[in-house]
Protein backbone atom coordinates (compact mmCIF):
# COMPACT_ATOMS: atom_id res chain seq x y z
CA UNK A 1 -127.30 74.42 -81.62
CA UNK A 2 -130.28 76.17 -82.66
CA UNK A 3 -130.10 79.13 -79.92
CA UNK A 4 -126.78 79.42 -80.37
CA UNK A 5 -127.47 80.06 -84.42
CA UNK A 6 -130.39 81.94 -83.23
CA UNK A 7 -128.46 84.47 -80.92
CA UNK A 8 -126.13 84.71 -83.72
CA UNK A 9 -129.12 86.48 -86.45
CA UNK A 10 -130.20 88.65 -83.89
CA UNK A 11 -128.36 91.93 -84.55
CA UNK A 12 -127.86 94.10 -81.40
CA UNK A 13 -130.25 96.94 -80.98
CA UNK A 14 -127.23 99.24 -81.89
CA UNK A 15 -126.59 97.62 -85.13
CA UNK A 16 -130.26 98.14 -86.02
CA UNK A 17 -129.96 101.77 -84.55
CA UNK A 18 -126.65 102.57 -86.46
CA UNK A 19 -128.23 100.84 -90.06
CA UNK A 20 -132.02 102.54 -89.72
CA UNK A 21 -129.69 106.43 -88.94
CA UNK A 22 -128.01 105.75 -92.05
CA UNK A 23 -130.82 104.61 -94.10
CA UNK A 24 -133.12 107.41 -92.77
CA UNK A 25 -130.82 110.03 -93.11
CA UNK A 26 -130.12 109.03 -97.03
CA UNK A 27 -133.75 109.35 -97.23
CA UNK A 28 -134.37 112.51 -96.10
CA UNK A 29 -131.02 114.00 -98.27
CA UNK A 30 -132.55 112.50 -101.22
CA UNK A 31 -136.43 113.54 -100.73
CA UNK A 32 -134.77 117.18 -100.63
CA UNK A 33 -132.49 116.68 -103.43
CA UNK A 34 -135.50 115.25 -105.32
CA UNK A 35 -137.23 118.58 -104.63
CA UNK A 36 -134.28 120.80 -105.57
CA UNK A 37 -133.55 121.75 -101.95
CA UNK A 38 -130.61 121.34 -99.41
CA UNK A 39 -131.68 119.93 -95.90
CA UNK A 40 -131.65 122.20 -93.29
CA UNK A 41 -128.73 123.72 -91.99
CA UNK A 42 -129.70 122.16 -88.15
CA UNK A 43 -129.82 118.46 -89.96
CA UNK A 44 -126.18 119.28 -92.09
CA UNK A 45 -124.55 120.53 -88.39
CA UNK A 46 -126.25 117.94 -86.12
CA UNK A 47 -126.22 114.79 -88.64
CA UNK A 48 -122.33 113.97 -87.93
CA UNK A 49 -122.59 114.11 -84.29
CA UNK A 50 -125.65 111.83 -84.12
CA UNK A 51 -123.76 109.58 -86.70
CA UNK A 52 -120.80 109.78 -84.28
CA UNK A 53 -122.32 108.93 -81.00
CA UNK A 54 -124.71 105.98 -82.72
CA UNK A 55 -121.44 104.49 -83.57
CA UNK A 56 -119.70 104.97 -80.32
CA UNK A 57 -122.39 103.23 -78.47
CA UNK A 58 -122.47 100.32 -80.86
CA UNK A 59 -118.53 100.09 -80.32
CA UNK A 60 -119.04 100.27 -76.37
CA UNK A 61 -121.71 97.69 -76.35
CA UNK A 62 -119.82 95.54 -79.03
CA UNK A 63 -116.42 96.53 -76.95
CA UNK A 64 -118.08 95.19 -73.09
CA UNK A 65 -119.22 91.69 -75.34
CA UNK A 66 -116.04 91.03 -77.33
CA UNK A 67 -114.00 91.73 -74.03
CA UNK A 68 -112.09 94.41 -75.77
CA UNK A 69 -110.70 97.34 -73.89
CA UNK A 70 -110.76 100.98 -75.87
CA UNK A 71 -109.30 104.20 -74.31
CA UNK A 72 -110.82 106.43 -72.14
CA UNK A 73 -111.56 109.46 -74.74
CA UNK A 74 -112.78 107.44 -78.09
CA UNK A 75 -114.31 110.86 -79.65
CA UNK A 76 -112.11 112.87 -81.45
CA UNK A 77 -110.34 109.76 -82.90
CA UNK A 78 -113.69 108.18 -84.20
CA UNK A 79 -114.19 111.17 -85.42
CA UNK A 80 -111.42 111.32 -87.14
CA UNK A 81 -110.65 107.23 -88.56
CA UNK A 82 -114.08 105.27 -87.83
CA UNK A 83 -113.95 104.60 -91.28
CA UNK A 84 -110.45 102.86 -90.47
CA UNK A 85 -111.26 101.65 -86.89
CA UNK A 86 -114.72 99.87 -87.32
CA UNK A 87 -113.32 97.57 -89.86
CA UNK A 88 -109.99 96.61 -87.65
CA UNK A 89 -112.68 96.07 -84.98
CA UNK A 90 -114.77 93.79 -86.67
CA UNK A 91 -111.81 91.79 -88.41
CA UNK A 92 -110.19 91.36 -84.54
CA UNK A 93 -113.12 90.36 -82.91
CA UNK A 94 -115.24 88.40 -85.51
CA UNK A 95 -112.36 87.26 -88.01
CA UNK A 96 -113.70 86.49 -91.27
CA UNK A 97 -117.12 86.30 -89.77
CA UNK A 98 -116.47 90.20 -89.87
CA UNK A 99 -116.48 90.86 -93.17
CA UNK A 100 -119.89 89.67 -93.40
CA UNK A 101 -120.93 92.26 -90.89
CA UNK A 102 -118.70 94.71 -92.91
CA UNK A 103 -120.62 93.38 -96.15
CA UNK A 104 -123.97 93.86 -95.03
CA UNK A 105 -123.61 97.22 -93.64
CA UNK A 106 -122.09 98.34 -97.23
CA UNK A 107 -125.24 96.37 -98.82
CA UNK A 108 -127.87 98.05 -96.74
CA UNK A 109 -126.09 101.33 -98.06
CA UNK A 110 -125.77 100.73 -101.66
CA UNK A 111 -129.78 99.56 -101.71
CA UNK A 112 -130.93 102.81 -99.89
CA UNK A 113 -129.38 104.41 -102.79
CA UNK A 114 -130.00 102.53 -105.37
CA UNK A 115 -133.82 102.68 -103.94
CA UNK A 116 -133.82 106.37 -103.72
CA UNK A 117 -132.12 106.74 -107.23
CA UNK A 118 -135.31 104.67 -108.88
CA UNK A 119 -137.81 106.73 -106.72
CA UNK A 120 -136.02 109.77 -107.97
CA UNK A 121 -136.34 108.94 -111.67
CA UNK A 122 -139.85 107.51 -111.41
CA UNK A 123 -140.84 111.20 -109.61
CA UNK A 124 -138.75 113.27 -112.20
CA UNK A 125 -139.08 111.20 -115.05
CA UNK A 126 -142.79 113.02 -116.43
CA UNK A 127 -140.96 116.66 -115.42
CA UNK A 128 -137.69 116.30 -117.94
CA UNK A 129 -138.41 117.59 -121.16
CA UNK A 130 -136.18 116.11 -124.12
């Protein structure tokens, strides 16, 4: 019983991949928003692709250990409705056990940003004049 709760808590290497993107990437678009900048044009064109192809490999690995079968040319309609797909994944192949997953990829989300928001007021807070 204890393995099997065990295997359970130990997120796939692409789950960890796919959360640390996200979280790094809000980083950096905050340090530069802190400092008044955009982020480089190369980080703007490249960012979605990267995001794209983290999240196809998480969906072929999940995919070959849930059993389920995807077509051959997942791209352009990832692309296009992973915000829709990911979730109808997750539901089919975990059930309500899904939603947690769902739940704790929104809640590593919302406290990168809510982290970044306090490190941005703490660093701009003695340059705003009232």
């Amino acid at each position: 019983m204890r393995k099997l709760l065990e295997a359970r808590l130990k997120p796939a290497i692409t789950t960890v991949a796919l959360l640390a993107f996200l979280i790094i990437g809000q980083i950096i678009e905050i340090v530069y928003a802190i400092n008044g900048a955009s982020p480089p044009e190369v980080f703007e064109f490249l960012y979605p692709f990267a995001f794209l192809g983290l999240v196809c490999w998480w969906l072929q690995k999940d995919s070959t250990r849930t059993g389920v079968n995807w077509p051959l040319d997942m791209g352009m309609f990832l692309y296009q409705a992973w915000v829709l797909v990911l979730p109808y994944h997750l539901l089919k192949t975990r059930g309500i056990r899904g939603l947690i997953d769902i739940s704790i990829f929104a809640v590593a989300l919302v406290a990168a940003w809510i982290l970044l928001a306090i490190t941005w007021m703490v660093l701009t807070s003695g340059a705003i004049e009232p």
